[in-house]
Protein backbone atom coordinates (compact mmCIF):
# COMPACT_ATOMS: atom_id res chain seq x y z
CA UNK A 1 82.89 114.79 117.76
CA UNK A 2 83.15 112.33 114.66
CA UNK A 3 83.07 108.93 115.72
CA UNK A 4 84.01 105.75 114.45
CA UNK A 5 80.71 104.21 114.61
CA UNK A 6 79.60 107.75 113.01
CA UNK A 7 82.26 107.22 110.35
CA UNK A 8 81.43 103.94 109.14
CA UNK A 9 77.82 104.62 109.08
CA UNK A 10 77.80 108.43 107.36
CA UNK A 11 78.00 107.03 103.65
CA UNK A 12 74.90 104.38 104.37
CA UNK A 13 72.56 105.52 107.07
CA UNK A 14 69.84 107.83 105.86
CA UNK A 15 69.91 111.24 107.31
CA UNK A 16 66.61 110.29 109.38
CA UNK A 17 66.37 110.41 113.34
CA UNK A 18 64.71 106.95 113.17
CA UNK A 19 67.71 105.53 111.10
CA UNK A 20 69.85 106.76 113.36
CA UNK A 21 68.09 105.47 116.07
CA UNK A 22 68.15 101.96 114.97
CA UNK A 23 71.59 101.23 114.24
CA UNK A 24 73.75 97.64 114.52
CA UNK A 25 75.45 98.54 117.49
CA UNK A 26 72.28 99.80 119.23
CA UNK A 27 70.58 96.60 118.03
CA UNK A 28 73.20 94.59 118.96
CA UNK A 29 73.20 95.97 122.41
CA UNK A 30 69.39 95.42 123.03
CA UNK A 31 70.04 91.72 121.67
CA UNK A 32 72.78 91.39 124.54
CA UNK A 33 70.60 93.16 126.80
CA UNK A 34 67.73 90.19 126.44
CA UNK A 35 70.50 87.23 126.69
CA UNK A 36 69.86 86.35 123.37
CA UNK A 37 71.94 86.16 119.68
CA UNK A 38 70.60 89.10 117.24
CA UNK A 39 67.03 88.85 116.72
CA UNK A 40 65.42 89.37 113.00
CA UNK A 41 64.78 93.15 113.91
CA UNK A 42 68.45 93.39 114.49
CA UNK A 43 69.88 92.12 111.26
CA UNK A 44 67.12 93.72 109.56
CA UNK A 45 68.66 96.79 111.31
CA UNK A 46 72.09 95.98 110.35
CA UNK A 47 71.43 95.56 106.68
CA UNK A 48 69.79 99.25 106.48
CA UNK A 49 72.62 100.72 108.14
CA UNK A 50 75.08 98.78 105.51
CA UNK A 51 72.67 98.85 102.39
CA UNK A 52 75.62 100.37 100.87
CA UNK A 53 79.15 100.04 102.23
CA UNK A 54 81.85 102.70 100.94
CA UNK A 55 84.55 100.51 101.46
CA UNK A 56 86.00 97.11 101.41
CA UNK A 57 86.73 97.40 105.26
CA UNK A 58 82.80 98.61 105.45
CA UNK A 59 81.68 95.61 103.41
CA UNK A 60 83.95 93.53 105.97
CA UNK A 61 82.46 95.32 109.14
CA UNK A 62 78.83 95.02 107.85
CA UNK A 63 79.23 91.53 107.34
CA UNK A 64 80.21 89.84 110.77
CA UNK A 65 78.23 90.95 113.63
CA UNK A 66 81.20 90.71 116.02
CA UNK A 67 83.61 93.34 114.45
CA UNK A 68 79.60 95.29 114.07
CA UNK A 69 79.47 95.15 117.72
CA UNK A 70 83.29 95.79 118.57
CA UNK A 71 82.50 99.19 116.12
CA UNK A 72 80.04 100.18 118.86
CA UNK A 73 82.27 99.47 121.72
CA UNK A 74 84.84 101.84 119.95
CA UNK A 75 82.27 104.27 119.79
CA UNK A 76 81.13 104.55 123.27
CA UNK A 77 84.59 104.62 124.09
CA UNK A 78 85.67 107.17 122.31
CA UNK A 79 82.70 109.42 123.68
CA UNK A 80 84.31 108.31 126.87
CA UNK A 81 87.92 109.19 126.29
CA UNK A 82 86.40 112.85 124.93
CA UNK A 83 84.68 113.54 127.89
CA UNK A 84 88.36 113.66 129.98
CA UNK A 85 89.72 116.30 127.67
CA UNK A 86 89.65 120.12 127.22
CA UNK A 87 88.40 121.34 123.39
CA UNK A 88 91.85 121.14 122.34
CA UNK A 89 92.14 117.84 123.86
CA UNK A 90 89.17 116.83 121.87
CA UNK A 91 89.93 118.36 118.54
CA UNK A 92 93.59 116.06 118.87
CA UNK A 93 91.68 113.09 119.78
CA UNK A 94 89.19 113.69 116.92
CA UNK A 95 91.96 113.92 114.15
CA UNK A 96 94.20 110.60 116.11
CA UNK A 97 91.15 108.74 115.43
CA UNK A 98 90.67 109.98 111.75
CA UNK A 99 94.52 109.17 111.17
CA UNK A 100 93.87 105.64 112.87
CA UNK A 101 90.71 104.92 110.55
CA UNK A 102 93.07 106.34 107.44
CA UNK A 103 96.24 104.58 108.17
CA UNK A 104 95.73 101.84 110.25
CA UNK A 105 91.75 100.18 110.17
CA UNK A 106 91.49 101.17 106.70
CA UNK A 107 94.69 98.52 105.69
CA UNK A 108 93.19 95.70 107.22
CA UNK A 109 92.27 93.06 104.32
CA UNK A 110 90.51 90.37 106.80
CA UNK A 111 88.35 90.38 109.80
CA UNK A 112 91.25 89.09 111.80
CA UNK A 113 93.08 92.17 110.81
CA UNK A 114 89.99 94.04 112.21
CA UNK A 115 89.46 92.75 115.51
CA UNK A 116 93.42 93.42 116.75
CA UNK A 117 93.25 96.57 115.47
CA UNK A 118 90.29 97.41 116.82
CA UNK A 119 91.26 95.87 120.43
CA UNK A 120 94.31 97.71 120.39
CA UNK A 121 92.16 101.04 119.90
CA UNK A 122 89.84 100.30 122.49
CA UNK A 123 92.95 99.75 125.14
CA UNK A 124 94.27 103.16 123.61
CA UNK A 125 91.15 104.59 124.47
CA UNK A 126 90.22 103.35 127.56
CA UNK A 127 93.66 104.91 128.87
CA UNK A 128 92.72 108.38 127.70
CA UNK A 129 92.54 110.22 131.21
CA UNK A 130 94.42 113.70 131.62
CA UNK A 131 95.70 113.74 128.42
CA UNK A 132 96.27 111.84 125.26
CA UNK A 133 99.72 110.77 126.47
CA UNK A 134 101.54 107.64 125.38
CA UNK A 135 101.92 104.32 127.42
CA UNK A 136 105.44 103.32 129.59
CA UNK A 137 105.83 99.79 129.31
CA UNK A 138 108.97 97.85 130.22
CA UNK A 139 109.46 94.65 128.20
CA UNK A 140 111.99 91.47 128.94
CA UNK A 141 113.77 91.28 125.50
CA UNK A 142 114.08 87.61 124.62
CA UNK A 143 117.27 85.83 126.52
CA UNK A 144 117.54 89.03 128.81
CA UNK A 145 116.56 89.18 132.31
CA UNK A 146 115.91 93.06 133.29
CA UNK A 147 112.84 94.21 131.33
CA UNK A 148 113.64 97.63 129.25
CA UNK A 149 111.73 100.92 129.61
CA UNK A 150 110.09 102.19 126.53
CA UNK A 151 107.10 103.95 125.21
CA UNK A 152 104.09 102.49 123.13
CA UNK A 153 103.03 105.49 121.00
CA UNK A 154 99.19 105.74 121.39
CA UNK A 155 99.25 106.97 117.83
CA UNK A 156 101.46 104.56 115.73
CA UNK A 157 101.18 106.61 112.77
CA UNK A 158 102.36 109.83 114.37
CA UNK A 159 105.75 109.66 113.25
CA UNK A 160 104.87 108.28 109.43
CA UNK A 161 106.25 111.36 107.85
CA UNK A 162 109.49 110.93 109.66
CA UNK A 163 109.70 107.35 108.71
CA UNK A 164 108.67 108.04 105.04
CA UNK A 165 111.47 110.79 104.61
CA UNK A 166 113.76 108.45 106.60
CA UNK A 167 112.87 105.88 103.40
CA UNK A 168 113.50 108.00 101.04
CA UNK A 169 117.14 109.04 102.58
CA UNK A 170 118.48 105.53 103.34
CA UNK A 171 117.64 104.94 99.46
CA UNK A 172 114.24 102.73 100.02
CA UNK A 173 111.76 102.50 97.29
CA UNK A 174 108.20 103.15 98.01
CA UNK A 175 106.24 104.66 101.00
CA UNK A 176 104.61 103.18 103.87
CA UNK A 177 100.74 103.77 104.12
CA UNK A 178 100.43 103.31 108.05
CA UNK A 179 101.52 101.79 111.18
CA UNK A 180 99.99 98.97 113.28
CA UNK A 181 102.44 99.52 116.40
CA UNK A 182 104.94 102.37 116.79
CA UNK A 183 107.56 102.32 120.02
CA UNK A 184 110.53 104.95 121.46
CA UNK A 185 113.11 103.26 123.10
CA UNK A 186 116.22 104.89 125.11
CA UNK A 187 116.30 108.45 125.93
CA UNK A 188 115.96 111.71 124.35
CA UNK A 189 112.92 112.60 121.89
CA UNK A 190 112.63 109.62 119.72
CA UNK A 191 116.28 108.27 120.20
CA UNK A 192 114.97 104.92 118.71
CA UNK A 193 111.98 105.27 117.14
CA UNK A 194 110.88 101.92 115.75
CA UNK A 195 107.23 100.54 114.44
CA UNK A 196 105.46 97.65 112.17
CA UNK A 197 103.91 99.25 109.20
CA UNK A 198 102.69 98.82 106.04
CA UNK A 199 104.92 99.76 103.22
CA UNK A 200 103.77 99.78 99.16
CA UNK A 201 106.02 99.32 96.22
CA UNK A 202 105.75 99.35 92.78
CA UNK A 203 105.49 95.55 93.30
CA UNK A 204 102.73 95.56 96.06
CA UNK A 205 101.85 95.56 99.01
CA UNK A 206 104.01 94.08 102.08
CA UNK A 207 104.32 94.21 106.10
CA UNK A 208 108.01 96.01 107.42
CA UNK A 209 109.58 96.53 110.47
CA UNK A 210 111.23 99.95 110.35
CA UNK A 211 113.94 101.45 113.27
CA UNK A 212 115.43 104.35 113.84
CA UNK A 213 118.32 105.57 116.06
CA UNK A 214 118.19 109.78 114.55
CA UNK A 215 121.24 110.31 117.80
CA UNK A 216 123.96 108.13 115.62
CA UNK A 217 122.57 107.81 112.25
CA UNK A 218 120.92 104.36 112.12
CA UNK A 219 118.51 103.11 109.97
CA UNK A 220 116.85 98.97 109.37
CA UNK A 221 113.92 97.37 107.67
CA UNK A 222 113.21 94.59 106.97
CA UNK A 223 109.75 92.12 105.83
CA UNK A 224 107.83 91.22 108.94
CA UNK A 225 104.78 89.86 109.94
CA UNK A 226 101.67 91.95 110.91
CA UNK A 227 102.45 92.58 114.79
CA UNK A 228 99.56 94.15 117.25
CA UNK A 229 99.71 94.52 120.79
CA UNK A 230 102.21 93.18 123.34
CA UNK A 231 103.25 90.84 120.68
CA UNK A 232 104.37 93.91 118.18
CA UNK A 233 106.04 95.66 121.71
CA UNK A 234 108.31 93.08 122.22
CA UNK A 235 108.89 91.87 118.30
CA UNK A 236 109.84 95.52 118.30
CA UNK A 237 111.95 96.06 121.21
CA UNK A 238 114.22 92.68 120.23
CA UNK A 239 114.56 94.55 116.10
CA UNK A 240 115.44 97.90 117.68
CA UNK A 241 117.99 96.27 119.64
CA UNK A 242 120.03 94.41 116.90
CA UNK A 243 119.81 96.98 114.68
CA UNK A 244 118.96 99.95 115.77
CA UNK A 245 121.03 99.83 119.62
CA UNK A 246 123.86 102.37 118.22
C-alpha cells in the first residue's frame, strides 16, 4: 500500500535498499530511542531523503523535524489501520489517503497548517477498526444545553463534488480545492451536509464554511477561518444550524 511517508519520499529517495533504510522517520525514531535530540547521522539522513523536495509542502516537511517525525507516525499508522481491512478495505483506504494528501495536506501553506492536519489524520486512522466508517459525535451547540448527534466524515473531501456542483447552482464563483473538516447533521443521507474548505476564485485563495440542507433546498457560505478538529465540529454544527436548520 502507498503510504504517506512513501509519498513524500518517492520523488527524493534514491531507489536503493540502503536509502530506504535510512530514512528521517527511521532516524528520528532511533534518536528517540537513545533519549536524545537528532544526532548528526540523523540530519545527515534527513537531508538525503529531502535533497530534492517536489513540493512546497515537501520543502515545509523536510525542514522541521517535528512535522518529519509526525510523517512517520502517519505512516506506521496507516500500515496499522490497513492491517484491519479486507483488499477492498485497503484499496478504499489507499485512495482516502491519496485524496487527503491531494485535497487537504497538500493546501496547507505553514507548518501550523501541517501539524492539525496531520493530527486530525492520525485520530482518523487510529479509529480504523472494522471498517472505514465515519465518527458519531454529539456536540453542545453554543447557548444550548442537550448536545446534538452528528457525524464527523472521516474523509472531509468525500462529498467535494457535491459541494462544487452545489456552487455552481446557488450561482457561486469559483471551486473549492478541499476540505479540512466535513460533518452530516440530522437524519437521512446527508440531510445537512456541512464542512470548512478551501475555495479559489479568480481573486485568490480564501477559507469558507459551506452547508447544505439537499431535503428543503438550502444552501450558505460564507469566509471562515481554517477550523480542524473539535474546534471545526462545533464551529460547524453552530453554521449548520443558523443557516442550514430548514
Amino acid at each position: 500500500m502507498t503510504l504517506c511517508w512513501v509519498a513524500l519520499l518517492a520523488a527524493c529517495t534514491p531507489p536503493s535498499g540502503e536509502a530506504q533504510a535510512t530514512t528521517p522517520a527511521a532516524a528520528t525514531e532511533q534518536a528517540n530511542t537513545d533519549g536524545k535530540a537528532a544526532s548528526a547521522p540523523a540530519a545527515a539522513a534527513g537531508s538525503t531523503a529531502c535533497a530534492n523536495p517536489a513540493s512546497p509542502v515537501q520543502t515545509l516537511i523536510c525542514n522541521d523535524p517535528a512535522l518529519l517525525k509526525q510523517e512517520g507516525e502517519l505512516a506506521k499508522a496507516e500500515a496499522a489501520a490497513s492491517q484491519t481491512l479486507d483488499a477492498a478495505g485497503k484499496a478504499k483506504l489507499q485512495a482516502e489517503q491519496q485524496r487527503w494528501i491531494q485535497h487537504t495536506r497538500d493546501l496547507c501553506s505553514d507548518a501550523h497548517c501541517l501539524q492539525q492536519v496531520s493530527a486530525d489524520r492520525l485520530k482518523v486512522l487510529s479509529a480504523t477498526r472494522d471498517g472505514l466508517v465515519d465518527q458519531d459525535a454529539c456536540e453542545v451547540p453554543d447557548g444550548q444545553q442537550q448536545c446534538v448527534d452528528m457525524l464527523v466524515l472521516r474523509d472531509p473531501n468525500s462529498q467535494l463534488a457535491t459541494f462544487n456542483t452545489l456552487l455552481g447552482e446557488n450561482g457561486q464563483k469559483g471551486s473549492l480545492l478541499g476540505c479540512t473538516a466535513a460533518t452530516n447533521i440530522g437524519a437521512g443521507h446527508n440531510a445537512l451536509l456541512a464542512a470548512n474548505c478551501t475555495l479559489e476564485t479568480a481573486t485568490g485563495k480564501r477559507n469558507v464554511q459551506l452547508c447544505s440542507n439537499q431535503m428543503v433546498g438550502q444552501f450558505a457560505i460564507e469566509p471562515a477561518p481554517a477550523a480542524y478538529g473539535t474546534e471545526a465540529t462545533r464551529q460547524l454544527l453552530g453554521f449548520t444550524q443558523q443557516h442550514c436548520a430548514g
